[in-house]
C-alpha atoms as a PDB file:
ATOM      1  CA  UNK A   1     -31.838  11.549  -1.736  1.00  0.00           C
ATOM      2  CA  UNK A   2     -28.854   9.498  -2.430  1.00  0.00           C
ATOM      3  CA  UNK A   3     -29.105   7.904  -5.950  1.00  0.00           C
ATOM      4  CA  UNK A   4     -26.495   6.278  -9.054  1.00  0.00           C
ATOM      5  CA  UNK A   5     -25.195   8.221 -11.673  1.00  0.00           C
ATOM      6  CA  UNK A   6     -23.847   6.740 -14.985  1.00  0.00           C
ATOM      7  CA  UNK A   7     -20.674   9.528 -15.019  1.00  0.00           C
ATOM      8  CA  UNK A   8     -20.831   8.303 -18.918  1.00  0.00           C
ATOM      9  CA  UNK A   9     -23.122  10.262 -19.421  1.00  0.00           C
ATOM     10  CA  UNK A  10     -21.948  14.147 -19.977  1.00  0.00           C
ATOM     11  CA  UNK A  11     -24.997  15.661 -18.266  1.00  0.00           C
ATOM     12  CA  UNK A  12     -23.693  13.587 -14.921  1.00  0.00           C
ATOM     13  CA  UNK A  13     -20.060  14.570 -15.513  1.00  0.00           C
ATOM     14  CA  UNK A  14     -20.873  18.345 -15.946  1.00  0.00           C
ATOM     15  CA  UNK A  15     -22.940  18.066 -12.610  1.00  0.00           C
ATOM     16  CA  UNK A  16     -20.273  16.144 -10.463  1.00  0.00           C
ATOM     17  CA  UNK A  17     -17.578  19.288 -12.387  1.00  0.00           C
ATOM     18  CA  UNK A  18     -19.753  21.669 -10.679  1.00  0.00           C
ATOM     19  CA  UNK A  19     -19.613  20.209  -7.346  1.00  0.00           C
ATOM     20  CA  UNK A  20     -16.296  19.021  -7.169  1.00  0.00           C
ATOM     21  CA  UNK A  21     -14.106  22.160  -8.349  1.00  0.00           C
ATOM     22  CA  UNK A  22     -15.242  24.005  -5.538  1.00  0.00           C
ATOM     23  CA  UNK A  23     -15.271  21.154  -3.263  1.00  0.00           C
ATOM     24  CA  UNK A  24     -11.347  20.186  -4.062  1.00  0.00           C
ATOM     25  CA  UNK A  25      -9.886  24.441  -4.278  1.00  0.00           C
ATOM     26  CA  UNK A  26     -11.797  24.581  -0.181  1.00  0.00           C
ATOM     27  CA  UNK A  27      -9.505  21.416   0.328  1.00  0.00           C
ATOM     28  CA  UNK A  28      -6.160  23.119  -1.563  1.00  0.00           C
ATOM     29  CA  UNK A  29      -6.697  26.293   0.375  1.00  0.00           C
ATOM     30  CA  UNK A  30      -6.661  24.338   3.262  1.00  0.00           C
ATOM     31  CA  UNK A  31      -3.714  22.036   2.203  1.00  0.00           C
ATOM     32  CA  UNK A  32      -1.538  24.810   0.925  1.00  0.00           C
ATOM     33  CA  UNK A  33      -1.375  23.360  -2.526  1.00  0.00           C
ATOM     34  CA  UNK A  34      -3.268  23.492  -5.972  1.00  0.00           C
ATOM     35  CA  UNK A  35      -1.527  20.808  -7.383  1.00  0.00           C
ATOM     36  CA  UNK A  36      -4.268  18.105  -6.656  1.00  0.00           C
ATOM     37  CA  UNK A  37      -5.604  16.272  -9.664  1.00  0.00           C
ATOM     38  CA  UNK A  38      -9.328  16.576  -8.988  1.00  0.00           C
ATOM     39  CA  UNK A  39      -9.089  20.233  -9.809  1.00  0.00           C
ATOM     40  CA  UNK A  40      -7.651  19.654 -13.509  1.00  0.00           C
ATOM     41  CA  UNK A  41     -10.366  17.130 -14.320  1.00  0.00           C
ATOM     42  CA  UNK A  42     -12.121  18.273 -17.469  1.00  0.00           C
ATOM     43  CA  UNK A  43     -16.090  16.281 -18.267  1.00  0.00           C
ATOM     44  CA  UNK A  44     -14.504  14.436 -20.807  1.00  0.00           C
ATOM     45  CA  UNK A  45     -12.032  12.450 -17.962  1.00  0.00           C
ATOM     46  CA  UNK A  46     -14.991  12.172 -15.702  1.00  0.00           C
ATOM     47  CA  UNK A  47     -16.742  10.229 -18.233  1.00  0.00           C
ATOM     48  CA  UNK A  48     -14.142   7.634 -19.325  1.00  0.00           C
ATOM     49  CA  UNK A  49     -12.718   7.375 -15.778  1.00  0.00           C
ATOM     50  CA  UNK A  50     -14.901   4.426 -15.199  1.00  0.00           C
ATOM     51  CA  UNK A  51     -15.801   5.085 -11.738  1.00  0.00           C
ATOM     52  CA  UNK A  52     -19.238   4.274  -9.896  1.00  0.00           C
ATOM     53  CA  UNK A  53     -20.932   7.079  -8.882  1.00  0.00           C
ATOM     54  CA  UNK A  54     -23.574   7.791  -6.412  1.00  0.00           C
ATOM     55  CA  UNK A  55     -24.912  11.747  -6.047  1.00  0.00           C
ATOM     56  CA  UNK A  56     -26.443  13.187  -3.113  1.00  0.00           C
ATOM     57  CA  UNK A  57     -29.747  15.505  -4.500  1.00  0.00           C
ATOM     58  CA  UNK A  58     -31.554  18.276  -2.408  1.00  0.00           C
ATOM     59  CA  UNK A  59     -34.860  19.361  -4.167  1.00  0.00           C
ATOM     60  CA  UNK A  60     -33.009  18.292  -7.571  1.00  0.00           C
ATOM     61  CA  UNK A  61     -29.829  20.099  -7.127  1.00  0.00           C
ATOM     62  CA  UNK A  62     -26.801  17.677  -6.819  1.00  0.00           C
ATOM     63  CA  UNK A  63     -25.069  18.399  -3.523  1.00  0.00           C
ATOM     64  CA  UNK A  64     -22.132  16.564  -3.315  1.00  0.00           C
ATOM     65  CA  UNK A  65     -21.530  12.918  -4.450  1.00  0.00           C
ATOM     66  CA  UNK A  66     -18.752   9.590  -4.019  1.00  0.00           C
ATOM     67  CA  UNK A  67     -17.017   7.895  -6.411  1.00  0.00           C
ATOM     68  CA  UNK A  68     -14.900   4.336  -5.792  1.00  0.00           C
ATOM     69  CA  UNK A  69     -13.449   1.493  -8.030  1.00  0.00           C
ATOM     70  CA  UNK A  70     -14.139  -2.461  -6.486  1.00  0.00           C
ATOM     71  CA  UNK A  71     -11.681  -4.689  -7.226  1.00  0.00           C
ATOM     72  CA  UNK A  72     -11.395  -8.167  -5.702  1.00  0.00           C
ATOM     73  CA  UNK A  73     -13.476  -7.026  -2.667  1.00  0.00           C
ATOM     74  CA  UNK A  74     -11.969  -3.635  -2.265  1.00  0.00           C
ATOM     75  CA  UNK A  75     -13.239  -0.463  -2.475  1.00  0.00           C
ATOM     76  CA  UNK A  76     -10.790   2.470  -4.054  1.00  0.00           C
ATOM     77  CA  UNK A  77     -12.581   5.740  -2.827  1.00  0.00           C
ATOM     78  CA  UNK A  78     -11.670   7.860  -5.620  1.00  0.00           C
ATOM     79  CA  UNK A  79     -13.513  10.967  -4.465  1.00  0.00           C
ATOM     80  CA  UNK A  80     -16.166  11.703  -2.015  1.00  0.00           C
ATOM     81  CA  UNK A  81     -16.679  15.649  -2.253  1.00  0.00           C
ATOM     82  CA  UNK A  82     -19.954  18.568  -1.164  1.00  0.00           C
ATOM     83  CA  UNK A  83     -20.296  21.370  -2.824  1.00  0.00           C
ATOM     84  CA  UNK A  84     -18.959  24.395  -0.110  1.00  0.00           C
ATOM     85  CA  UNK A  85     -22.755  25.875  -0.282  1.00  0.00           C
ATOM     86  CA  UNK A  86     -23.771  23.025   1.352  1.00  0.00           C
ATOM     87  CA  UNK A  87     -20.833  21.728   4.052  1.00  0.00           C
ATOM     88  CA  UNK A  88     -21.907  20.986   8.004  1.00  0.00           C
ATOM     89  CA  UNK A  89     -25.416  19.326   6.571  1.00  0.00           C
ATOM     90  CA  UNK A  90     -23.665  15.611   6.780  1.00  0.00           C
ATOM     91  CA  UNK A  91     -23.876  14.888   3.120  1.00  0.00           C
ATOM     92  CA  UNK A  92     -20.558  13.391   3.524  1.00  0.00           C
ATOM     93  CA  UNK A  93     -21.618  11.084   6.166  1.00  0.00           C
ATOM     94  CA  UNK A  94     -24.426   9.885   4.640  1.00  0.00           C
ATOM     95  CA  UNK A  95     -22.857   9.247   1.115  1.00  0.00           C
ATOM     96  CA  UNK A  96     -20.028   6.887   2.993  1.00  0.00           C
ATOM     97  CA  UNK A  97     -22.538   4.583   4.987  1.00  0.00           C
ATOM     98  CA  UNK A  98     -24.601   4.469   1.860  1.00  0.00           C
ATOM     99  CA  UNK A  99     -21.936   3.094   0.017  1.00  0.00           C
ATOM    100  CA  UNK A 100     -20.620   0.748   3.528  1.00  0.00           C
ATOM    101  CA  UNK A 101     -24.546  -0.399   3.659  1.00  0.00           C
ATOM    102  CA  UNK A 102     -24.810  -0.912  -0.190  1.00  0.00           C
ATOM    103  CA  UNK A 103     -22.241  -2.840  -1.285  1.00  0.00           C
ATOM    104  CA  UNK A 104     -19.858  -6.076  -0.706  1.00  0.00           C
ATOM    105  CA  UNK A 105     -16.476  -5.872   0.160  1.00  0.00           C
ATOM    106  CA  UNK A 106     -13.531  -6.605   2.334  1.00  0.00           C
ATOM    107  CA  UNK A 107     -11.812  -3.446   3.127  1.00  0.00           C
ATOM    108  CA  UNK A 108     -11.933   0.255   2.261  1.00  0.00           C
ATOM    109  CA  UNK A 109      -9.192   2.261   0.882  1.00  0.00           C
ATOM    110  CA  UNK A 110      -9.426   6.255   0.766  1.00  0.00           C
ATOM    111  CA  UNK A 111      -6.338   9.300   0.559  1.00  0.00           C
ATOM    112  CA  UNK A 112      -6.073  12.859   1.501  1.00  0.00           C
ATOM    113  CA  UNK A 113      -4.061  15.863   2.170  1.00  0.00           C
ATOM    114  CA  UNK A 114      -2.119  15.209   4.983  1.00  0.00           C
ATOM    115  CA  UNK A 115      -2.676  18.563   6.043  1.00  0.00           C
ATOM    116  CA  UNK A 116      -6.661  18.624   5.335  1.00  0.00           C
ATOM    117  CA  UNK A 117      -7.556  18.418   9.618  1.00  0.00           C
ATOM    118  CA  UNK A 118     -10.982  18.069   8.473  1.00  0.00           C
ATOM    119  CA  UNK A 119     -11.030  15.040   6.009  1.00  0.00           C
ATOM    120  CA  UNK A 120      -8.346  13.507   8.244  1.00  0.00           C
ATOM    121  CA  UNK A 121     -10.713  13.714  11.253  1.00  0.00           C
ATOM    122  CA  UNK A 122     -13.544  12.303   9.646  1.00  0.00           C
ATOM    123  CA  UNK A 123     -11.526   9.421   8.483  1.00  0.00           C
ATOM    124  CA  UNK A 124     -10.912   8.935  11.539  1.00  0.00           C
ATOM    125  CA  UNK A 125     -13.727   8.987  12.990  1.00  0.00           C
ATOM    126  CA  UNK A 126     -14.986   6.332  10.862  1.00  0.00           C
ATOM    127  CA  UNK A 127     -12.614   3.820  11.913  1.00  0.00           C
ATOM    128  CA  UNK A 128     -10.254   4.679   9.025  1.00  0.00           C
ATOM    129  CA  UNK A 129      -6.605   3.473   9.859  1.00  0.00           C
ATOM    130  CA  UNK A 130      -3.193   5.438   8.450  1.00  0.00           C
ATOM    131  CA  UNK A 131      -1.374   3.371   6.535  1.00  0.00           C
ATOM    132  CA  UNK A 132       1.402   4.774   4.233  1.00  0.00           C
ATOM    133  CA  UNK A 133       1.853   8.756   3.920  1.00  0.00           C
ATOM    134  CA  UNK A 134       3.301   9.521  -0.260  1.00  0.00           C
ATOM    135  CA  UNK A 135       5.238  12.977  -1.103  1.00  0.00           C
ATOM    136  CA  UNK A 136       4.073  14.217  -4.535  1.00  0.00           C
ATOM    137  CA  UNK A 137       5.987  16.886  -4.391  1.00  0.00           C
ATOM    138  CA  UNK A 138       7.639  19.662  -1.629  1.00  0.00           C
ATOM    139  CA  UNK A 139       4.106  21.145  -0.533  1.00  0.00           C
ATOM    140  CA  UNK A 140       1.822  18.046  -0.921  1.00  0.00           C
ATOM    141  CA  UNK A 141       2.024  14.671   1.185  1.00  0.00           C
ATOM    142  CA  UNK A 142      -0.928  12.433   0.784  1.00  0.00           C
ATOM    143  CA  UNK A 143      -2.078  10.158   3.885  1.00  0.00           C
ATOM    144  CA  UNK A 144      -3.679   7.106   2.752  1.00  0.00           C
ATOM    145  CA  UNK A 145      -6.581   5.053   5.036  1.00  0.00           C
ATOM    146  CA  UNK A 146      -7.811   1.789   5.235  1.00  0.00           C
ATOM    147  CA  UNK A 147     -10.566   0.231   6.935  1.00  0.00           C
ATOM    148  CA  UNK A 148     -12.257  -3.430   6.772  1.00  0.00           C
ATOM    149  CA  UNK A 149     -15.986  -4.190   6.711  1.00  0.00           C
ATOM    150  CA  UNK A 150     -17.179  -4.668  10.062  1.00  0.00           C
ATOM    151  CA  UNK A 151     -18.749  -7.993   9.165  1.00  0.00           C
ATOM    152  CA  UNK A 152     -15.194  -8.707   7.565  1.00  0.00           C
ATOM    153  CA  UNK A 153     -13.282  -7.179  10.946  1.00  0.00           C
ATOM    154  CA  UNK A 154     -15.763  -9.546  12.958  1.00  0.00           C
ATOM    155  CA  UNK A 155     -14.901 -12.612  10.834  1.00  0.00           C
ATOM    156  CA  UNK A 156     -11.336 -11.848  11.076  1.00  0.00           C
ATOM    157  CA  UNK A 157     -11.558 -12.129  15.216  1.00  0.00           C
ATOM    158  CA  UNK A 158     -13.848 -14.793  15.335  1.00  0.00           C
ATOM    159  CA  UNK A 159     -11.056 -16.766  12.445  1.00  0.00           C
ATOM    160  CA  UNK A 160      -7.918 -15.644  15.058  1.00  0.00           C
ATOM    161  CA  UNK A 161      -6.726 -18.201  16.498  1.00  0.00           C
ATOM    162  CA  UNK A 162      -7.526 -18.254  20.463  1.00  0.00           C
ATOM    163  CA  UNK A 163      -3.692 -18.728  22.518  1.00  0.00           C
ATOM    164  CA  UNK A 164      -4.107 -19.761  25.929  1.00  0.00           C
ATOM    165  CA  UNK A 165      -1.303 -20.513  28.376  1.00  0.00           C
ATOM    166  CA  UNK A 166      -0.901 -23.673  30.137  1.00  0.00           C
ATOM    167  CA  UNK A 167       1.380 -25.468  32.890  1.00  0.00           C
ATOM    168  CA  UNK A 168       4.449 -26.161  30.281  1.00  0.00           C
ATOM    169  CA  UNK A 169       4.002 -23.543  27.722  1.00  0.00           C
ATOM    170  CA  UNK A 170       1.105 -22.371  25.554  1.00  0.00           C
ATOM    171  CA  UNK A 171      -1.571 -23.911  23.086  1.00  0.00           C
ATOM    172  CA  UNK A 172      -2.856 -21.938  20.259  1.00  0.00           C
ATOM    173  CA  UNK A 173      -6.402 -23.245  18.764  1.00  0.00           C
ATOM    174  CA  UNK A 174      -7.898 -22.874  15.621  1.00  0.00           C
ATOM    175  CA  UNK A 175     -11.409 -23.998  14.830  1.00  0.00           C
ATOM    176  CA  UNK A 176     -13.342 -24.379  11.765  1.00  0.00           C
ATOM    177  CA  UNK A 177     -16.343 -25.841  10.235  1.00  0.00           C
ATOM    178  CA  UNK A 178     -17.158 -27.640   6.738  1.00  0.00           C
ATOM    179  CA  UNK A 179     -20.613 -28.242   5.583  1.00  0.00           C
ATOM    180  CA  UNK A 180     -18.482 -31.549   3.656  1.00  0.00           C
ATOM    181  CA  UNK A 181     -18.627 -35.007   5.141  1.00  0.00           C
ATOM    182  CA  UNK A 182     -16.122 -36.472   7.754  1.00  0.00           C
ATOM    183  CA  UNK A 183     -14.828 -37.955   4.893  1.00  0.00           C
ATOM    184  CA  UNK A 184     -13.978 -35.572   2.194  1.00  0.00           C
ATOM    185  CA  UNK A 185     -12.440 -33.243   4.988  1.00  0.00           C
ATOM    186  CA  UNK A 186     -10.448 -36.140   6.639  1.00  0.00           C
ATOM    187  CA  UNK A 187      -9.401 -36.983   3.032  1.00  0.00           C
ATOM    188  CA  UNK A 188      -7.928 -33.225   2.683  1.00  0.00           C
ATOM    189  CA  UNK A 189      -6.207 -33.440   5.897  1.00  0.00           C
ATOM    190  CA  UNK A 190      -4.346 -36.796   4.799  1.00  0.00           C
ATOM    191  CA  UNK A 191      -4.575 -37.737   0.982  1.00  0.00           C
ATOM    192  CA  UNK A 192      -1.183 -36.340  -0.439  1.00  0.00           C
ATOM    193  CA  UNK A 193      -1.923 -35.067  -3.651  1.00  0.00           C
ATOM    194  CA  UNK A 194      -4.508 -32.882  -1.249  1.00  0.00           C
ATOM    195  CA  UNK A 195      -2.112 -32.054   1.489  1.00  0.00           C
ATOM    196  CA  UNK A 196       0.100 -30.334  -0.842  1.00  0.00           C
ATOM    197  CA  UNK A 197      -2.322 -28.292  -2.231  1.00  0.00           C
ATOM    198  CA  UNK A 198      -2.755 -26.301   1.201  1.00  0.00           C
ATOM    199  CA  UNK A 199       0.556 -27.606   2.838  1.00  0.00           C
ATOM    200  CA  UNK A 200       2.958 -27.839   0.424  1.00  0.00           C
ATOM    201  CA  UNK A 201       5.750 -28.854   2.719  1.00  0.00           C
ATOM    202  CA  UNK A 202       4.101 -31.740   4.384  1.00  0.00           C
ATOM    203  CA  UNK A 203       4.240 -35.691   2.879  1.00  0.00           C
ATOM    204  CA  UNK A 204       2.988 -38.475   4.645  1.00  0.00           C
ATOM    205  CA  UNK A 205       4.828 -41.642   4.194  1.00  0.00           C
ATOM    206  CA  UNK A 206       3.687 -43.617   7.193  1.00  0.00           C
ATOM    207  CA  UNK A 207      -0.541 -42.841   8.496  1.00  0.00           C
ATOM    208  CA  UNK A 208      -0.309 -44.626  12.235  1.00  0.00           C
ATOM    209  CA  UNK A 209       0.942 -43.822  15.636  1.00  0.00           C
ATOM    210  CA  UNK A 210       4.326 -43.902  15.313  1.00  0.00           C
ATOM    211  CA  UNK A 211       4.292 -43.230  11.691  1.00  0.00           C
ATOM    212  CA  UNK A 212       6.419 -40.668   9.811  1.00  0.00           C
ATOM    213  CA  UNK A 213       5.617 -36.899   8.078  1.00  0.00           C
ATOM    214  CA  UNK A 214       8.144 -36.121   5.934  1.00  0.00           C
ATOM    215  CA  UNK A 215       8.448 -31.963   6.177  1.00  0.00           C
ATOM    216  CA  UNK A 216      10.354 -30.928   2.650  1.00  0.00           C
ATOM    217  CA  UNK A 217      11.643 -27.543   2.472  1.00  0.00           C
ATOM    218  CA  UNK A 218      10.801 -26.409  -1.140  1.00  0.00           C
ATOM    219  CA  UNK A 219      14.095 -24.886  -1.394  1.00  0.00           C
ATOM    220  CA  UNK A 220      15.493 -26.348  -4.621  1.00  0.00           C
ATOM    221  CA  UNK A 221      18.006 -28.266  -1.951  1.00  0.00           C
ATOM    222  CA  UNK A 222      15.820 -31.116  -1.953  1.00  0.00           C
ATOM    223  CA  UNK A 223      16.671 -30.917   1.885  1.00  0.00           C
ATOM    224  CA  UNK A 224      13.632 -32.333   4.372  1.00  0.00           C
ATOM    225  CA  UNK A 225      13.547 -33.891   7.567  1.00  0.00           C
ATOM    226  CA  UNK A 226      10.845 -36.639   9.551  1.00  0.00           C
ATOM    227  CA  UNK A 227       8.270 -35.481  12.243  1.00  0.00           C
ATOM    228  CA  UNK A 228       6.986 -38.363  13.835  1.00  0.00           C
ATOM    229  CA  UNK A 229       2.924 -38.937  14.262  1.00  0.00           C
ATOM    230  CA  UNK A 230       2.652 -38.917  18.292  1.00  0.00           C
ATOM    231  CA  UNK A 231      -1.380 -39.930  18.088  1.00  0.00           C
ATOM    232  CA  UNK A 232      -3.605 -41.193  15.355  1.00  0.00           C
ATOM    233  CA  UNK A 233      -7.280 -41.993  15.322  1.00  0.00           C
ATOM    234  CA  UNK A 234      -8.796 -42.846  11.700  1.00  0.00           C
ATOM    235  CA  UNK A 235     -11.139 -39.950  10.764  1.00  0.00           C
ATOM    236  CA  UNK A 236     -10.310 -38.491  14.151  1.00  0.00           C
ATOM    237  CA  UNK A 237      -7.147 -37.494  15.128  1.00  0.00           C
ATOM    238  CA  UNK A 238      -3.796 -36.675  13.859  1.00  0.00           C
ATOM    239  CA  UNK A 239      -1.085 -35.080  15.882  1.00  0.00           C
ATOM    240  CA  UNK A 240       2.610 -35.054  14.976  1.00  0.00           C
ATOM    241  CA  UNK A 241       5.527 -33.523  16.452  1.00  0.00           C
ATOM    242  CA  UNK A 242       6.015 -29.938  15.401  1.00  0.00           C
ATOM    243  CA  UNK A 243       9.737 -28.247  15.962  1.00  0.00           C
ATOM    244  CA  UNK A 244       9.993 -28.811  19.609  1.00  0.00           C
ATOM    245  CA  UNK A 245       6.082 -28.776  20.448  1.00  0.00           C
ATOM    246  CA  UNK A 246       3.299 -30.796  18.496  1.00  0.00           C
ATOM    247  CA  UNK A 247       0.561 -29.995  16.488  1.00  0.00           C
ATOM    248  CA  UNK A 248      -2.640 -31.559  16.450  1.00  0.00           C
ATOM    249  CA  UNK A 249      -5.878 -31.760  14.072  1.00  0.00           C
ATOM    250  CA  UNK A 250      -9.179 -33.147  15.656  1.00  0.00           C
ATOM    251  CA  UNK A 251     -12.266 -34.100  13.131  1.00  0.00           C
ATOM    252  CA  UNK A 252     -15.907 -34.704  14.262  1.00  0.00           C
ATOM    253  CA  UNK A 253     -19.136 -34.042  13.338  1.00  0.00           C
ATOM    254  CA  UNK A 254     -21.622 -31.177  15.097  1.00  0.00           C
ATOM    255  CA  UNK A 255     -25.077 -30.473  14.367  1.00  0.00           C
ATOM    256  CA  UNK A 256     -24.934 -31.335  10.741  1.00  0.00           C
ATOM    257  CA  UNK A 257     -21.552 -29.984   9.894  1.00  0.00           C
ATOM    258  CA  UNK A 258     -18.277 -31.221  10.545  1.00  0.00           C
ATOM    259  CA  UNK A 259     -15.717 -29.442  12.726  1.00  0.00           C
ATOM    260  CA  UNK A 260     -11.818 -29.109  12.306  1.00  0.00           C
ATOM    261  CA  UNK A 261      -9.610 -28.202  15.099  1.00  0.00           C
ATOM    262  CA  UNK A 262      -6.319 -27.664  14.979  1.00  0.00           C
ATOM    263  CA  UNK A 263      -4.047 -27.420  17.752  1.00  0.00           C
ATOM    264  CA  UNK A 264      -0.536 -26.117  18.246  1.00  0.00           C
ATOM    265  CA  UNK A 265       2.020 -27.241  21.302  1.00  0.00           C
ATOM    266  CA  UNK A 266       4.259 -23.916  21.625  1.00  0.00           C
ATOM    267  CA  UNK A 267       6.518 -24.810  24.441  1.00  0.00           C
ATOM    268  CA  UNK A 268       7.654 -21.130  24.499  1.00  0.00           C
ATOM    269  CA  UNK A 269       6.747 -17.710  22.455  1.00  0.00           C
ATOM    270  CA  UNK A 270       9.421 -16.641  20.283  1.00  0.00           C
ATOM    271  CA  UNK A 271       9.611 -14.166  17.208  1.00  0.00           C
ATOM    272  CA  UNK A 272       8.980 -17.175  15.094  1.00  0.00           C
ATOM    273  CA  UNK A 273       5.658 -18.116  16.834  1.00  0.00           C
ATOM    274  CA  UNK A 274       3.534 -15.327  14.823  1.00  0.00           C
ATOM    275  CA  UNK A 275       4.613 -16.161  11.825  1.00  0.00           C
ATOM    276  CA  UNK A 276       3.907 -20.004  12.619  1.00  0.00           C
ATOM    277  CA  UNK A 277       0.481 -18.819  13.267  1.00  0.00           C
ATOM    278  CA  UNK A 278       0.145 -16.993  10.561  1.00  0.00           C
ATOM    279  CA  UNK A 279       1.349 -19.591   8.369  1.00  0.00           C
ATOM    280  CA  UNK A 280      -1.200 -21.990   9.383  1.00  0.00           C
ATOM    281  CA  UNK A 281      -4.070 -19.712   9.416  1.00  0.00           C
ATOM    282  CA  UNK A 282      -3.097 -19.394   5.918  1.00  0.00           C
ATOM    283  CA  UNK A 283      -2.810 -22.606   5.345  1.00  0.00           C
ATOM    284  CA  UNK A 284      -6.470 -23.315   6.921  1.00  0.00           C
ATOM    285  CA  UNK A 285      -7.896 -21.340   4.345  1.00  0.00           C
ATOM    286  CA  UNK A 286      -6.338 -22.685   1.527  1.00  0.00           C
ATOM    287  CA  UNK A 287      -8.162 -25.948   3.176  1.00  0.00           C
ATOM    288  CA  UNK A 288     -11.081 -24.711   2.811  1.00  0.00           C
ATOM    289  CA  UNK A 289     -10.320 -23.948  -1.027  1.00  0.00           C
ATOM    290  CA  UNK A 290      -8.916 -27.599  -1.694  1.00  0.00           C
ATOM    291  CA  UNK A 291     -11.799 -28.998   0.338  1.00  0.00           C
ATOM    292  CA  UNK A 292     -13.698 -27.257  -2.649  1.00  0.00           C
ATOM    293  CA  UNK A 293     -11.874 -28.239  -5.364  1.00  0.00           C
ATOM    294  CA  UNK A 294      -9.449 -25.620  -5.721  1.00  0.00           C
ATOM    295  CA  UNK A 295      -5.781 -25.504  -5.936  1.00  0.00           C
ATOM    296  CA  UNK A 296      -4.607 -21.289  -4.720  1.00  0.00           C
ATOM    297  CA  UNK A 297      -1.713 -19.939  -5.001  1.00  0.00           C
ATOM    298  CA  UNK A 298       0.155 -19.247  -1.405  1.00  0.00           C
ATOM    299  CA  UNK A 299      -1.059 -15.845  -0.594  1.00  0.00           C
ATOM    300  CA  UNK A 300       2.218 -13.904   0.523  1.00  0.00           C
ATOM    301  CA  UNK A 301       0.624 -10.777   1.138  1.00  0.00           C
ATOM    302  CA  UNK A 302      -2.982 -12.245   3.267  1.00  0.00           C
ATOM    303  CA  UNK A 303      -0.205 -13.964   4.996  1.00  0.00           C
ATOM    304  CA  UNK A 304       2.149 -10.338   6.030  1.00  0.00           C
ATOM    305  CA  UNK A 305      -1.590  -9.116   7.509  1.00  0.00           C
ATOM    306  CA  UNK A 306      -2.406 -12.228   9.795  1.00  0.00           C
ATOM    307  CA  UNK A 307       1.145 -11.861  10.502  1.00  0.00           C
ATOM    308  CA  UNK A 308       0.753  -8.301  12.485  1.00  0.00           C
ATOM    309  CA  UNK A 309      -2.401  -9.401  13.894  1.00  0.00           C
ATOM    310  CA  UNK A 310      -0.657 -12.786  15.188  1.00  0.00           C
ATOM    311  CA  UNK A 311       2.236 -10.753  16.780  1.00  0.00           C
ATOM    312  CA  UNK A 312      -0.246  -8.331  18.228  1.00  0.00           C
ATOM    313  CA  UNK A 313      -2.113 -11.676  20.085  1.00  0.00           C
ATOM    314  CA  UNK A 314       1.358 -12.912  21.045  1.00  0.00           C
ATOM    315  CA  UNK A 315       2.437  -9.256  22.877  1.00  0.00           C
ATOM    316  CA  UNK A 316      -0.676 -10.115  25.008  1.00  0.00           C
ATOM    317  CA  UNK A 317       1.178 -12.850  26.859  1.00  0.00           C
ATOM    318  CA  UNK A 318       4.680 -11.152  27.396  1.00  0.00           C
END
């Protein structure tokens, strides 16, 4: 029986102690190395360490148990340990799909010996990715894991945007839907004061075919430069010339929502074309936010991780 325990309380912490300092000196045997915090916890930390707990019971007797922090969507597993008696039953397995089942978030983080096999191999197994290795000291490196929800991976490829080539280079489509009218999301794509609030670069001076989009680069120089709109449709269509391709937006309604699509002109892949990509899948989210009401921040670092997955779609076609 998996169940929550309030680590506050000193009955839990002692229990979790009992189970954990024998679960952590199997792991520093294995590791070569003592000096692993876990093993100098005391009852007292445990209780003001203001973790969420869940304990794993067999006929009353706490078997093992796992411990994380959530913070903005992520889960920090702090600890997921089984007491040595009872290793090889899967209480380890069980406690981390409780906690992927139970709760809400984005992506997973979890550490460990680099030298534990075991724990390594589990994480593994359960689509945990390496993604930085830390020295603590001469004897100890710690690997550290990641790993996003599957309902969060599956957004994230159904969001990528789809690159196809063509006859004279490539086209890269994006495609989202708004449960807003025609007109409050045309009004984001085109209203100024909106357009800088997921675009910050872009001004329109002129709305027509033929018209102007003044591109400003934000860097203090007061330097910009005109792209000129190829194709306009009121509420429809907006496409305007994009370095030496184009890029266009298409708005219409479908079964009671309305549908954005936005298409780029890439006359040829270059190093530059993920981070394009990247930079307007970015910006299509912070669409959705002003389309809401809100005003974000650039995200710099949701940016860096569409930015490996972009290149990783663009290596595809070379």
């Amino acid at each position: 029986m998996i169940k929550q325990m309030d680590i506050s309380k000193r009955v839990h912490a002692e229990a979790v102690l009992q189970v954990q300092i024998p679960s952590y000196k199997v792991e520093a045997q294995i590791i070569g190395s003592d000096d692993i915090s876990p093993l100098k916890d005391t009852v007292e930390k445990l209780q003001t360490c203001g973790e969420i707990f869940f304990g794993y019971y067999l006929n009353g007797e706490l078997c093992g148990a796992i411990s994380y922090k959530l913070e903005a969507d992520e889960i920090d597993i702090h600890r997921l340990i089984v007491h040595p008696n009872h290793f090889r039953k899967g209480i380890a397995q069980k406690l981390l799909d409780f906690v992927e089942s139970a709760v809400e978030f984005k992506k997973m983080k979890v550490s460990t010996g680099m030298k534990n096999e075991p724990a390594v191999r589990f994480y593994h197994k359960n689509g945990f990715k390496v993604v930085n290795e830390v020295k603590i000291n001469e004897n100890l490196y710690i690997t550290i894991f990641e790993k996003m929800h599957m309902k969060q991976l599956k957004r994230r490829q159904f969001m990528l945007a789809k690159l196809e080539k063509i006859q004279d280079g490539y086209i890269a489509e994006f495609n989202r839907s708004y449960n807003q009218t025609i007109d409050q999301v045309w009004g984001t794509l085109t209203e100024n004061r909106k357009l800088k609030g997921w675009m910050s670069n872009l001004q329109i001076v002129e709305l027509r075919k033929g018209g102007t989009i003044k591109f400003n680069m934000n860097d203090g120089t007061d330097h910009s430069f005109d792209m000129m709109i190829i194709d306009y449709a009121e509420k429809s269509l907006l496409q305007f010339e994009w370095g030496d391709g184009s890029v266009r937006f298409e708005v219409f309604p479908k079964n009671e929502v309305t549908l954005l699509k936005l298409k780029e002109y890439i006359p040829a892949l270059s190093d530059h074309t993920a981070k394009d990509l990247a930079g307007w899948h970015i910006c299509l989210e912070m669409f959705d936010a002003v389309l809401k009401g809100q005003f974000p921040d650039f995200p710099k670092g949701e940016w860096e991780s569409w930015h490996k997955e972009y290149k990783e779609l663009i290596n595809q076609f070379r």
